[in-house]
Protein backbone atom coordinates (compact mmCIF):
# COMPACT_ATOMS: atom_id res chain seq x y z
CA UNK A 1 18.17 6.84 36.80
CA UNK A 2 18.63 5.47 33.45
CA UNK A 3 20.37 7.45 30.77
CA UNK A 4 18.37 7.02 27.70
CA UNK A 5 15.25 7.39 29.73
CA UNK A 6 16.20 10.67 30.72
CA UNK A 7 17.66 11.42 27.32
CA UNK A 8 14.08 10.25 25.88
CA UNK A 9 12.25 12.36 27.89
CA UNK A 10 14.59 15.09 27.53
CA UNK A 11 14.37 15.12 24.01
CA UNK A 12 10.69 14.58 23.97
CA UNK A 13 10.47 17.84 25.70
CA UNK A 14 12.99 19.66 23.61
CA UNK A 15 10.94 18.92 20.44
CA UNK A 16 7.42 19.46 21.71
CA UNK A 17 8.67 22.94 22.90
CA UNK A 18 10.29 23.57 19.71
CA UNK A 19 6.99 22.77 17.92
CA UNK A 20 4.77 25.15 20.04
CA UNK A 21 7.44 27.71 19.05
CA UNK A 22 6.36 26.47 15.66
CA UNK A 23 2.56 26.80 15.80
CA UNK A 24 3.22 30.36 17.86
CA UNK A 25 5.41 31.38 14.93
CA UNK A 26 2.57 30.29 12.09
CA UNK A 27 -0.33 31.62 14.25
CA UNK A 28 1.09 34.85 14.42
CA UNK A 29 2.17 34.97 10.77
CA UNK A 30 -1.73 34.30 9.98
CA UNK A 31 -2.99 36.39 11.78
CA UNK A 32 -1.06 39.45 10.55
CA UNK A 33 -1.75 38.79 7.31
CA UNK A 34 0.87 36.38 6.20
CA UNK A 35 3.43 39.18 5.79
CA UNK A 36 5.61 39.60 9.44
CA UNK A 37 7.37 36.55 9.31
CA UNK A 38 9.68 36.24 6.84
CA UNK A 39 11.33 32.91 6.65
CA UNK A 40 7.86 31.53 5.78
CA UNK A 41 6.58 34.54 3.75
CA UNK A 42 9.48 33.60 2.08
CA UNK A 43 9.04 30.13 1.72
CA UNK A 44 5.63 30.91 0.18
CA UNK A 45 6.49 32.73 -1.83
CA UNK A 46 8.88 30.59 -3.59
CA UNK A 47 6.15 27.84 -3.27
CA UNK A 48 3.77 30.19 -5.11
CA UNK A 49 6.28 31.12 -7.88
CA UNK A 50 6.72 34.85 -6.60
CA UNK A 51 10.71 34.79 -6.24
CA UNK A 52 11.53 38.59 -5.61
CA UNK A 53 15.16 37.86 -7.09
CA UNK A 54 13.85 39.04 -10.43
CA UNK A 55 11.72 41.99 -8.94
CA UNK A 56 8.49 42.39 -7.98
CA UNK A 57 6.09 41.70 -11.52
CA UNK A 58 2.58 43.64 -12.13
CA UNK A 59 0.60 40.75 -11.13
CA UNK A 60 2.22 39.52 -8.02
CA UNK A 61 0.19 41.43 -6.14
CA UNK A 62 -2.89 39.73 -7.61
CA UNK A 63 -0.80 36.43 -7.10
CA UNK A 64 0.22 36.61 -3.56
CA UNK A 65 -3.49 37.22 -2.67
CA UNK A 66 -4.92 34.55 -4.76
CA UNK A 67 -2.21 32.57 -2.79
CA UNK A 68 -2.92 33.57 0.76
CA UNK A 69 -6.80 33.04 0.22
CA UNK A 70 -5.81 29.33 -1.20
CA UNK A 71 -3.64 28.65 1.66
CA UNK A 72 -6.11 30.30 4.31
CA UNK A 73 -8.96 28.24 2.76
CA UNK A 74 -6.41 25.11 2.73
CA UNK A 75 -5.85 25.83 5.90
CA UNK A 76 -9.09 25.96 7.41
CA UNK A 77 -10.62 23.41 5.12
CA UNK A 78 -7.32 21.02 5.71
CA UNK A 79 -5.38 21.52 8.70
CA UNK A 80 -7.73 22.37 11.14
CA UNK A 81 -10.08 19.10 10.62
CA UNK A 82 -6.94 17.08 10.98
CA UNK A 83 -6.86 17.97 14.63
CA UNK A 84 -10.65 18.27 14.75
CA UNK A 85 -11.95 21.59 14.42
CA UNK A 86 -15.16 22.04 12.24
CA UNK A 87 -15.12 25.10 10.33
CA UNK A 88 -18.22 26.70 9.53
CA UNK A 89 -19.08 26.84 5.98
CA UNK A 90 -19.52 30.37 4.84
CA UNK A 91 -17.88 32.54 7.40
CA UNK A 92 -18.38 33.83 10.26
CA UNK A 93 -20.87 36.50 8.85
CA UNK A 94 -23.08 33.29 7.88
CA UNK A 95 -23.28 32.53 11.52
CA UNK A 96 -24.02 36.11 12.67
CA UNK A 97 -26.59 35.89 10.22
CA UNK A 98 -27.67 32.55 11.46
CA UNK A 99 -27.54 33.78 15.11
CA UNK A 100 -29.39 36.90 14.25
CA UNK A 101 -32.24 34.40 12.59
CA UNK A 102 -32.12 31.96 15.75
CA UNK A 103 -32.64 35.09 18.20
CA UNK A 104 -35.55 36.16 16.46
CA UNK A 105 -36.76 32.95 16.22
CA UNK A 106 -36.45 32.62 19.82
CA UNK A 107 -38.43 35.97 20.62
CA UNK A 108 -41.29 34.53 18.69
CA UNK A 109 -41.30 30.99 20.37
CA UNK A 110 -41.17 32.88 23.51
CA UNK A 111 -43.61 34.95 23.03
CA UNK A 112 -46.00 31.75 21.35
CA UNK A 113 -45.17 29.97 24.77
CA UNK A 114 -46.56 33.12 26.61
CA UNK A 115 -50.11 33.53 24.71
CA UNK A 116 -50.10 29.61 25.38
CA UNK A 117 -49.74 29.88 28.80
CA UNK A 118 -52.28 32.96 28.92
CA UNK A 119 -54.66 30.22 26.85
CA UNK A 120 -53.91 27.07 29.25
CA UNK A 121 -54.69 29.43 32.55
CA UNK A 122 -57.67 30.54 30.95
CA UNK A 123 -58.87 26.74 30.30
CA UNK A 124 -58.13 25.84 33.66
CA UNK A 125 -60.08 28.77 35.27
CA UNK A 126 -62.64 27.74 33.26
CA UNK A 127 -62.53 24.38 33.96
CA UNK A 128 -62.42 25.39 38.07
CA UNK A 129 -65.48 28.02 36.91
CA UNK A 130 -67.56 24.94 35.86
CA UNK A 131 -66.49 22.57 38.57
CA UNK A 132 -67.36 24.97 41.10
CA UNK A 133 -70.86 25.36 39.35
CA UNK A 134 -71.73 22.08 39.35
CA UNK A 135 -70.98 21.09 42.70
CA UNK A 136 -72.91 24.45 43.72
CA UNK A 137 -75.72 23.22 41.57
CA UNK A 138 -75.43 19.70 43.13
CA UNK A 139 -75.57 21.09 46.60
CA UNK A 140 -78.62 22.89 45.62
CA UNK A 141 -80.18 19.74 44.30
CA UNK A 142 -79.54 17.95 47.94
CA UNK A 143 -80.67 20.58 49.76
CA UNK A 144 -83.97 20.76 48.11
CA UNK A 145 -84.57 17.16 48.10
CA UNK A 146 -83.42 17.07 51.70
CA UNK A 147 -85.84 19.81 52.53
CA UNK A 148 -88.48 17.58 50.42
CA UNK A 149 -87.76 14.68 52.87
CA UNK A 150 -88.07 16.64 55.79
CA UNK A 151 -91.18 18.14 54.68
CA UNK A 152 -92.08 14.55 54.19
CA UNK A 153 -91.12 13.41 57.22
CA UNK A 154 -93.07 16.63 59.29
CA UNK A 155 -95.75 15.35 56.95
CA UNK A 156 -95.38 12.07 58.09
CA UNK A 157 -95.25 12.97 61.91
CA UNK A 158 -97.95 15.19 61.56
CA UNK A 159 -100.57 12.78 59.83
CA UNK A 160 -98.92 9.83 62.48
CA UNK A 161 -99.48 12.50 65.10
CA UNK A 162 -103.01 13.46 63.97
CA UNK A 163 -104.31 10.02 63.44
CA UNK A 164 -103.19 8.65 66.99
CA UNK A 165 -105.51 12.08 68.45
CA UNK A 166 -108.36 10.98 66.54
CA UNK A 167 -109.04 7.74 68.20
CA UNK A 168 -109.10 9.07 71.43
CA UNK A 169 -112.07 11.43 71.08
């Protein structure tokens, strides 16, 4: 194979593991506060004008904390939608809040849907109700006026019937 390819590669590999060290190393350091690590504590705090070579000053305290909610916020606000991720404005409290809001939301639509339903199954029995009434009622109607032509027609046979006896006497 060729040399520099392998080199390339080799080095590409070196680098990119050396960089997830990196983002191991920063994620941790967040996550605990911004206090374990100290080569970038340090580096902060020099960045943030809180040198300890003097000794620790009254407000430092005050100023470190000013300075890790800046760079959290920075961070959050910055970094993260570099690569992408959305923060949510407001917290995550604002989103329990929001999810609490959307459950109980949901309950109510749910339970809207249900007395719907209840209403819809109603309408449709009493649409079936009415349906089956009026073809009852119409099946009445053709069975009187069948019976009617019948009676007609017996009254027809009969008269017919009578009226070809008569001549005959």
């Amino acid at each position: 194979m060729n040399r520099q390819f392998m080199e390339f590669w080799g080095n590409l590999f070196i680098n990119t593991a050396k960089n997830q060290k990196q983002l191991e190393d920063m994620s941790t350091w967040v996550r605990q506060g911004m206090s374990s690590l100290d080569e970038m504590s340090t580096s902060m705090k020099k960045m943030y004008g809180l040198d300890l070579v003097a000794g620790p000053q009254p407000d430092d305290f005050k100023v470190w904390n000013k300075a890790i909610d800046d760079f959290k916020q920075l961070f959050v606000n910055g970094c993260l939608s570099i690569v992408g991720i959305k923060p949510f404005p407001g917290g995550h409290l604002d989103l329990i809040k929001k999810y609490e809001e959307l459950k109980e939301k949901v309950v109510s639509q749910e339970e809207t849907i249900k007395h719907l339903r209840l209403l819809l199954d109603e309408a449709k029995t009493a649409s079936y109700t009415q349906s089956t009434l009026h073809i009852e009622e119409l099946i009445q109607k053709q069975n009187e006026q069948f019976q009617t032509m019948m009676n007609g027609f017996g009254q027809f046979f009969k008269n017919d019937a009578a009226s070809e006896e008569s001549p005959q006497k």
